[in-house]
PDB file of N, CA and C in Angstrom:
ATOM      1  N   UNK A   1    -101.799-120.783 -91.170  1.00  0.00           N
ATOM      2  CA  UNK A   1    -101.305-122.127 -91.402  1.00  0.00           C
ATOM      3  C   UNK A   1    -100.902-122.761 -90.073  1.00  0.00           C
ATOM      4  N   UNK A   2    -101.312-123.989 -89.785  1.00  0.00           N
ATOM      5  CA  UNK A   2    -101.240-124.767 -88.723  1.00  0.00           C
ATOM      6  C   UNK A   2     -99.685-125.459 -88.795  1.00  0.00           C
ATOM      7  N   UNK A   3     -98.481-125.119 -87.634  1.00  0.00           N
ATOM      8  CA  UNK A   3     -97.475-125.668 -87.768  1.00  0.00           C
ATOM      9  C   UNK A   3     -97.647-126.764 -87.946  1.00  0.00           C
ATOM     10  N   UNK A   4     -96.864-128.073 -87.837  1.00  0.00           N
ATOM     11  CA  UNK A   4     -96.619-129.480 -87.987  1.00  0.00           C
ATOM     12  C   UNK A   4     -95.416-130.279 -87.363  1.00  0.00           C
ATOM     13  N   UNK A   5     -96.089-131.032 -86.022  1.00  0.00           N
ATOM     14  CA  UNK A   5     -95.412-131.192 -84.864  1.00  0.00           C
ATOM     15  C   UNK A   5     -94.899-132.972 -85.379  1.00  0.00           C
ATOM     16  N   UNK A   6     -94.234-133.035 -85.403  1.00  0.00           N
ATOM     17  CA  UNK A   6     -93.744-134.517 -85.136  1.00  0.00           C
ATOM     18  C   UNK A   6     -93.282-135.183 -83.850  1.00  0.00           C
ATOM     19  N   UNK A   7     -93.883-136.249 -84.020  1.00  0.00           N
ATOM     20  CA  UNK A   7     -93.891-137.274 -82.481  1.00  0.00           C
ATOM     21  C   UNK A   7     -93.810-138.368 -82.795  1.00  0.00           C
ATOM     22  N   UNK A   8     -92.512-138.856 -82.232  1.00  0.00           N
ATOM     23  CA  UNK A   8     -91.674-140.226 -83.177  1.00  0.00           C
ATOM     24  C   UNK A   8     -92.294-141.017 -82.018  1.00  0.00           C
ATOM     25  N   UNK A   9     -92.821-142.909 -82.036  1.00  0.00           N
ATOM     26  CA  UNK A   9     -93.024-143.086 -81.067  1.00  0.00           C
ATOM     27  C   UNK A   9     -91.612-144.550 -81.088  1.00  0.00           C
ATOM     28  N   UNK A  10     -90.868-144.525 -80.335  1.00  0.00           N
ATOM     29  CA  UNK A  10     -89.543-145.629 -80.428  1.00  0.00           C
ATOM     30  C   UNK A  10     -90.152-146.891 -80.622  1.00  0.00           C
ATOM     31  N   UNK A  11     -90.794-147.228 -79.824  1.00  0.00           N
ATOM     32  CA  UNK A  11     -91.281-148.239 -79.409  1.00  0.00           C
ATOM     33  C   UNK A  11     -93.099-148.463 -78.676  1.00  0.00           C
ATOM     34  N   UNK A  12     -94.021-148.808 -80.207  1.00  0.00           N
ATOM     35  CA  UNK A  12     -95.444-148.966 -80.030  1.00  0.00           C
ATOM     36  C   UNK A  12     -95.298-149.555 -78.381  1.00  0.00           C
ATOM     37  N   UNK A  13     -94.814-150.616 -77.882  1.00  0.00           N
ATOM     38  CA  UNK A  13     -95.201-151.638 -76.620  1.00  0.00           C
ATOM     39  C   UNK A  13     -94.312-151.140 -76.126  1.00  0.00           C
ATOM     40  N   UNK A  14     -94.622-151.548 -74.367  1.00  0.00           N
ATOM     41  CA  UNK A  14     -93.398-151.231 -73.263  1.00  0.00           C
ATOM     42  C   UNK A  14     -93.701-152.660 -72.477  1.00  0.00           C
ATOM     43  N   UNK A  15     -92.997-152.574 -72.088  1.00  0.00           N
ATOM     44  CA  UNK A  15     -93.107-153.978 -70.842  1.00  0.00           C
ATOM     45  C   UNK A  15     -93.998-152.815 -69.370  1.00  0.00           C
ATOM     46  N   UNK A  16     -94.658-154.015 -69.105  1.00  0.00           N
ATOM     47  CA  UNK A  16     -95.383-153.054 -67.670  1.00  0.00           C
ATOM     48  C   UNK A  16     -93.729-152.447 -66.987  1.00  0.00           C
ATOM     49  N   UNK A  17     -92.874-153.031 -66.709  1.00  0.00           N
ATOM     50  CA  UNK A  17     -91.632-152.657 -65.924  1.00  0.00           C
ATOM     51  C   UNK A  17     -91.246-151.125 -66.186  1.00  0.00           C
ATOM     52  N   UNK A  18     -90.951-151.198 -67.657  1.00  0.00           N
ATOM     53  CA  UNK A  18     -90.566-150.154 -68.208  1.00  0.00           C
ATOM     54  C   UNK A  18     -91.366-148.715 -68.118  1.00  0.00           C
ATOM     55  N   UNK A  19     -92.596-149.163 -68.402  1.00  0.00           N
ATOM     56  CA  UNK A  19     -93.249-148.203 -68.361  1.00  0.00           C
ATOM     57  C   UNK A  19     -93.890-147.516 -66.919  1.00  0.00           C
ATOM     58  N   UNK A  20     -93.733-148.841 -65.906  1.00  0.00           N
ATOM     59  CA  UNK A  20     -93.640-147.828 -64.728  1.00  0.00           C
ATOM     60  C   UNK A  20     -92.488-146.868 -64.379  1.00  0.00           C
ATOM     61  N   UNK A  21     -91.113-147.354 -64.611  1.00  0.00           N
ATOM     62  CA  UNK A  21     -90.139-146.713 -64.918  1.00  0.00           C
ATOM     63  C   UNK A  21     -90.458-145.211 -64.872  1.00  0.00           C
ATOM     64  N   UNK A  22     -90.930-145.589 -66.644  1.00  0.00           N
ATOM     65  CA  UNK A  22     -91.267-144.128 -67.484  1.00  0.00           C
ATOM     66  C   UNK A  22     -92.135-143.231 -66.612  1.00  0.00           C
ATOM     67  N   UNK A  23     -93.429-144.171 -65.995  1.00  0.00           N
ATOM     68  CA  UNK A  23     -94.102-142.763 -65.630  1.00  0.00           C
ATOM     69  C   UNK A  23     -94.100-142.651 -64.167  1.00  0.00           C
ATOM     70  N   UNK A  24     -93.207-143.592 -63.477  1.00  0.00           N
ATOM     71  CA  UNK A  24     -93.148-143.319 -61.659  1.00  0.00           C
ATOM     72  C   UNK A  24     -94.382-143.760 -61.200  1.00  0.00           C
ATOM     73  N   UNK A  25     -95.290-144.960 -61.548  1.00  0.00           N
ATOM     74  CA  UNK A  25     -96.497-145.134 -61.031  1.00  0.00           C
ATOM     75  C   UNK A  25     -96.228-146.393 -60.062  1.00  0.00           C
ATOM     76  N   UNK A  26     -96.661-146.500 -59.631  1.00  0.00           N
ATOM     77  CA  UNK A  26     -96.089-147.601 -58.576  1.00  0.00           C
ATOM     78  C   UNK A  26     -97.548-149.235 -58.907  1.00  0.00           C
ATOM     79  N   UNK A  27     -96.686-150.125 -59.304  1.00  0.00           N
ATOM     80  CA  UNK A  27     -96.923-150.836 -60.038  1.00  0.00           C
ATOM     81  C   UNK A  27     -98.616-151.407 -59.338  1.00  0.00           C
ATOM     82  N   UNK A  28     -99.131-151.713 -58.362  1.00  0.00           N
ATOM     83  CA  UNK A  28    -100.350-151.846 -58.111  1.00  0.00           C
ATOM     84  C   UNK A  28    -101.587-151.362 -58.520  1.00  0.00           C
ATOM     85  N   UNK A  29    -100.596-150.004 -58.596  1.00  0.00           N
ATOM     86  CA  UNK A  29    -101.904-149.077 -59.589  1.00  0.00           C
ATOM     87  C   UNK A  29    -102.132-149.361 -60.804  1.00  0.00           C
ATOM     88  N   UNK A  30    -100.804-149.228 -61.145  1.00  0.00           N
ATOM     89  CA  UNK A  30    -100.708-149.902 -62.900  1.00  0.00           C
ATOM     90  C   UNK A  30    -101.763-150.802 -62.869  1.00  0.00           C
ATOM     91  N   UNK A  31    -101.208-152.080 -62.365  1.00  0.00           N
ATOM     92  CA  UNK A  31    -102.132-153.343 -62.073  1.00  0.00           C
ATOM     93  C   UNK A  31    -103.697-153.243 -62.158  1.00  0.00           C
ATOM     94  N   UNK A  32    -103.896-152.269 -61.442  1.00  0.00           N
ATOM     95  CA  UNK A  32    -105.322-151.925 -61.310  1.00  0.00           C
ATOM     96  C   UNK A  32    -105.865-151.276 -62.417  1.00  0.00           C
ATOM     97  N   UNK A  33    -105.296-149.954 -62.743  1.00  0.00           N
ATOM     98  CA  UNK A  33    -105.910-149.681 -63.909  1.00  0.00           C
ATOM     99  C   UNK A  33    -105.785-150.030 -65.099  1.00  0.00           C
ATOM    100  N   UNK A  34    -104.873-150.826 -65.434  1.00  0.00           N
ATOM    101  CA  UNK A  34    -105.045-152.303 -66.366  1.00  0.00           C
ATOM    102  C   UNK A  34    -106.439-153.229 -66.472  1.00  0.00           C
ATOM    103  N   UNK A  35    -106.756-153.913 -65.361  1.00  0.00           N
ATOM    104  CA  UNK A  35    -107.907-154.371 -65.138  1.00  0.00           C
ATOM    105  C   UNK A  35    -109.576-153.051 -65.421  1.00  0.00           C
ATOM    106  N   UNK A  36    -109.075-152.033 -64.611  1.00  0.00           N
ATOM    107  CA  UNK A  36    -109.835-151.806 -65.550  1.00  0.00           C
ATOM    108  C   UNK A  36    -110.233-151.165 -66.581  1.00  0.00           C
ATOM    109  N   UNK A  37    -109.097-151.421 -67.226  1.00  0.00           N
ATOM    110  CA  UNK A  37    -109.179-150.963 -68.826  1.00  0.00           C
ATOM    111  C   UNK A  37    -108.751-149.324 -69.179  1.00  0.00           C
ATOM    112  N   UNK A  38    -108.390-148.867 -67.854  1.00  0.00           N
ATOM    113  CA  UNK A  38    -107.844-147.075 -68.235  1.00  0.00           C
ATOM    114  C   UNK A  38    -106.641-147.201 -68.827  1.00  0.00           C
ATOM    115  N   UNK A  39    -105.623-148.440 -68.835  1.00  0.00           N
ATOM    116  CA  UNK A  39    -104.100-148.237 -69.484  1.00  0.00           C
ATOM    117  C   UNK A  39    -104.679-149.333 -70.640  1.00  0.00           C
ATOM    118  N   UNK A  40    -104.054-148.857 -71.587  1.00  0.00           N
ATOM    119  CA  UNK A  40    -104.423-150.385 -72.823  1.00  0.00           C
ATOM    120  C   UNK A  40    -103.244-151.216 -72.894  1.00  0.00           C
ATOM    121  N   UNK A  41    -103.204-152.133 -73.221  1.00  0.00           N
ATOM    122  CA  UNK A  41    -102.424-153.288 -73.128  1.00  0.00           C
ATOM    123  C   UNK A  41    -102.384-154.222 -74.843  1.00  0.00           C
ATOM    124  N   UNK A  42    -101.114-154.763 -74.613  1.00  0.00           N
ATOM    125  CA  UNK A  42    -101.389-155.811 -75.990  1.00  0.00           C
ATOM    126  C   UNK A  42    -101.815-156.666 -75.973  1.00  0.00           C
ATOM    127  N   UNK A  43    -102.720-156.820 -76.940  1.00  0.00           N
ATOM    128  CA  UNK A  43    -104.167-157.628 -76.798  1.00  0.00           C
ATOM    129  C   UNK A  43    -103.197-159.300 -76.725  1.00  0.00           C
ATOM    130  N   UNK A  44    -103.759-160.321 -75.544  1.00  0.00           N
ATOM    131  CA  UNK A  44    -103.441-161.511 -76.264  1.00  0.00           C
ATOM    132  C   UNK A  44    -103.876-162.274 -77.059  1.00  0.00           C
ATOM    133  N   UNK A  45    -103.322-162.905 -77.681  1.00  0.00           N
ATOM    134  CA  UNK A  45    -104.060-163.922 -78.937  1.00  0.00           C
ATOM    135  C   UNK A  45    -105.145-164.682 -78.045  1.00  0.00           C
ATOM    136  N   UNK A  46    -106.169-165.414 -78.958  1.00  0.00           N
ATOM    137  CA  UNK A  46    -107.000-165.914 -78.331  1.00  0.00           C
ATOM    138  C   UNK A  46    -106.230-167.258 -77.840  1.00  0.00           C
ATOM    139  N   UNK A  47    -107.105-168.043 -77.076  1.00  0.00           N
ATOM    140  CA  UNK A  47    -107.062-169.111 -76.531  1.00  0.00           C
ATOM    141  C   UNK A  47    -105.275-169.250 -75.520  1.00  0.00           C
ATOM    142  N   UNK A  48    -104.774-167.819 -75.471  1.00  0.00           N
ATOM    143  CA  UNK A  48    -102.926-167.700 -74.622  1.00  0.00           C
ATOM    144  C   UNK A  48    -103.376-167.198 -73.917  1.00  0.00           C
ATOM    145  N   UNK A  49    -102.425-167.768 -72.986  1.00  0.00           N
ATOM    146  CA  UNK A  49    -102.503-166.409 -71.841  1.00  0.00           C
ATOM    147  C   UNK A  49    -101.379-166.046 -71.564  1.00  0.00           C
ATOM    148  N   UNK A  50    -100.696-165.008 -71.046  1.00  0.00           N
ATOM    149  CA  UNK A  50     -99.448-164.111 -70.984  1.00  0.00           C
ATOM    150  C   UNK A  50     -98.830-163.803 -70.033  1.00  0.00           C
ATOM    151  N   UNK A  51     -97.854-163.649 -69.099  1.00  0.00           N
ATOM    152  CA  UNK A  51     -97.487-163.474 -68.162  1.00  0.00           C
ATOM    153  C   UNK A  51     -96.693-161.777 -68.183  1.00  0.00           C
ATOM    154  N   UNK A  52     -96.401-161.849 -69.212  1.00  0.00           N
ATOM    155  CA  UNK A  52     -95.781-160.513 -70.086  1.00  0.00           C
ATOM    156  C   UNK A  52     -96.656-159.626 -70.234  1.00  0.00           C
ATOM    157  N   UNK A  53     -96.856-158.437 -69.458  1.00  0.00           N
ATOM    158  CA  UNK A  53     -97.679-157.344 -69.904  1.00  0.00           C
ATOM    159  C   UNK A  53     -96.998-156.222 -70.486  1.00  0.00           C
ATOM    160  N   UNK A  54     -97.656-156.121 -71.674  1.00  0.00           N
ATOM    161  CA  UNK A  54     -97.172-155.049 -72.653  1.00  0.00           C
ATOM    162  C   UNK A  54     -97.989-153.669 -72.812  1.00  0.00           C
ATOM    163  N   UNK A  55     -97.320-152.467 -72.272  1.00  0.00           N
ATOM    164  CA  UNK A  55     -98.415-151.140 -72.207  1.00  0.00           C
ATOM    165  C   UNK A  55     -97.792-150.658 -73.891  1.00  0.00           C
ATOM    166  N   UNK A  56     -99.342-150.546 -74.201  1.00  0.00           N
ATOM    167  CA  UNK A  56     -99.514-149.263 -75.633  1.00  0.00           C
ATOM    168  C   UNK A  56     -99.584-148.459 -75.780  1.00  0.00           C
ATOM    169  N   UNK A  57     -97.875-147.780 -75.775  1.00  0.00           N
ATOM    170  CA  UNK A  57     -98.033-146.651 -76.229  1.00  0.00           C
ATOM    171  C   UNK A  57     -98.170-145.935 -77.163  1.00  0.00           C
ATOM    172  N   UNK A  58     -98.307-146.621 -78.386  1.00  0.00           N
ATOM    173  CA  UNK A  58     -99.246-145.834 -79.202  1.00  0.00           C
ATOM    174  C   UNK A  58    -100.005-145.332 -79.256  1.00  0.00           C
ATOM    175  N   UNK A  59    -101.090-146.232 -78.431  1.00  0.00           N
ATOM    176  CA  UNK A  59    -102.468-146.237 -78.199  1.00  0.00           C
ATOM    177  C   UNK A  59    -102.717-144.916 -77.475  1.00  0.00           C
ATOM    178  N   UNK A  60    -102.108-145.041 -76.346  1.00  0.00           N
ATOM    179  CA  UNK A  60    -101.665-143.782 -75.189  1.00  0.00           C
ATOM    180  C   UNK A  60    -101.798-142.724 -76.062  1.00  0.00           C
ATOM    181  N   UNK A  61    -100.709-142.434 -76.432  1.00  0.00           N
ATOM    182  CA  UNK A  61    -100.329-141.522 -77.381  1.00  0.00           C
ATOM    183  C   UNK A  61    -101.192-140.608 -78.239  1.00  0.00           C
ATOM    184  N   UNK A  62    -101.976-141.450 -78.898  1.00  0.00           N
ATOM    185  CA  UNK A  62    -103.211-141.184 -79.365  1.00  0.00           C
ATOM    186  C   UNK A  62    -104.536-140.340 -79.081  1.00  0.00           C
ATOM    187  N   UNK A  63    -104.398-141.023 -77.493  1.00  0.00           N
ATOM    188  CA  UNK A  63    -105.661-140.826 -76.368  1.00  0.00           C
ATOM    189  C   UNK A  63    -105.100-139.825 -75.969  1.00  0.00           C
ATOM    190  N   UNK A  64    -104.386-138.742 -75.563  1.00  0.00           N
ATOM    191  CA  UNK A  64    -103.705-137.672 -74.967  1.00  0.00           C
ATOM    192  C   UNK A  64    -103.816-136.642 -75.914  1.00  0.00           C
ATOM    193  N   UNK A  65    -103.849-136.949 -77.364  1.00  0.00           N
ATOM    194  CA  UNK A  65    -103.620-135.981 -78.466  1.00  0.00           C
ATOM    195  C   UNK A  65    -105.101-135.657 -78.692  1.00  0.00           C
ATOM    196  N   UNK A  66    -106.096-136.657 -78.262  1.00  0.00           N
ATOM    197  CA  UNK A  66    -107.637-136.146 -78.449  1.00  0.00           C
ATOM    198  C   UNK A  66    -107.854-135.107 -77.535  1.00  0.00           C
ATOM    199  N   UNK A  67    -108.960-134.292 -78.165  1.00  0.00           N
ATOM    200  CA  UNK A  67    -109.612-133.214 -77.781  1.00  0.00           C
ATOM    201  C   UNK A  67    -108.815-132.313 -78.330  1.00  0.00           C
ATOM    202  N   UNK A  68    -107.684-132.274 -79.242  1.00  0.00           N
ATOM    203  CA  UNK A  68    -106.735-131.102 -79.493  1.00  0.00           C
ATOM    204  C   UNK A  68    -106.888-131.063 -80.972  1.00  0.00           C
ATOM    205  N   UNK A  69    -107.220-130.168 -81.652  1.00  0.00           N
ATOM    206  CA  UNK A  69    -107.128-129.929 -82.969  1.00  0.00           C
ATOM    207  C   UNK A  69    -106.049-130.397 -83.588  1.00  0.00           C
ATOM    208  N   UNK A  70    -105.566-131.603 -84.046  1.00  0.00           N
ATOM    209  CA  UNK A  70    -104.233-132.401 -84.517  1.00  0.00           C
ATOM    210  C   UNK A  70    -105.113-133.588 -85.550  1.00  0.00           C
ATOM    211  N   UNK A  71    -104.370-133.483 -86.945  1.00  0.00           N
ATOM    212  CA  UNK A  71    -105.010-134.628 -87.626  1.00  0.00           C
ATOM    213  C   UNK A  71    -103.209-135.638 -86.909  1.00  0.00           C
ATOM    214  N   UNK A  72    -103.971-136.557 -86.771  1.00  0.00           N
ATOM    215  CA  UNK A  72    -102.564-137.853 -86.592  1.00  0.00           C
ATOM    216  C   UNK A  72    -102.315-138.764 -88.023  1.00  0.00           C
ATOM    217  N   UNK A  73    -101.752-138.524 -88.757  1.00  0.00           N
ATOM    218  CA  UNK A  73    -101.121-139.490 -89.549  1.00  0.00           C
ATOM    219  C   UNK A  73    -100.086-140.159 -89.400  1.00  0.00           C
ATOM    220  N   UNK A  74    -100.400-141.845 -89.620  1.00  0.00           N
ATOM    221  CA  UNK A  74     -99.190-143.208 -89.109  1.00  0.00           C
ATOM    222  C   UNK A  74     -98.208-143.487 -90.518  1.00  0.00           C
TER     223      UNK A  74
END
């Protein structure tokens, strides 16, 4: 029988700030791999544009748990 790990996530979005915080990346990089598309972000509505960047960590979350034998239920 396969234990059963729980992984609360606080908060789906982070502010880019925060989440450099969280992971010590020094924000240019962030920047960069934002653009191109290695960190995911909250999508903006169409026709806005945002000054507020929001990292997904859900999304993250998700992407880290692949390749590992884990069903994820939300």
């Amino acid at each position: 029988m396969r234990p059963v790990i729980a992984i609360s996530i606080t908060s789906p979005y982070v502010t880019l700030e925060k989440w450099l915080e969280m992971s010590g990346m020094k924000e240019q990089t962030a920047r960069d791999m934002i653009k191109q598309n290695r960190i995911p972000t909250k999508p903006t509505p169409k026709g806005k544009t945002r000054s507020l960047v929001e990292i997904n960590v859900a999304a993250m979350t998700v992407e880290a748990l692949k390749g590992y034998d884990v069903n994820v239920n939300a």
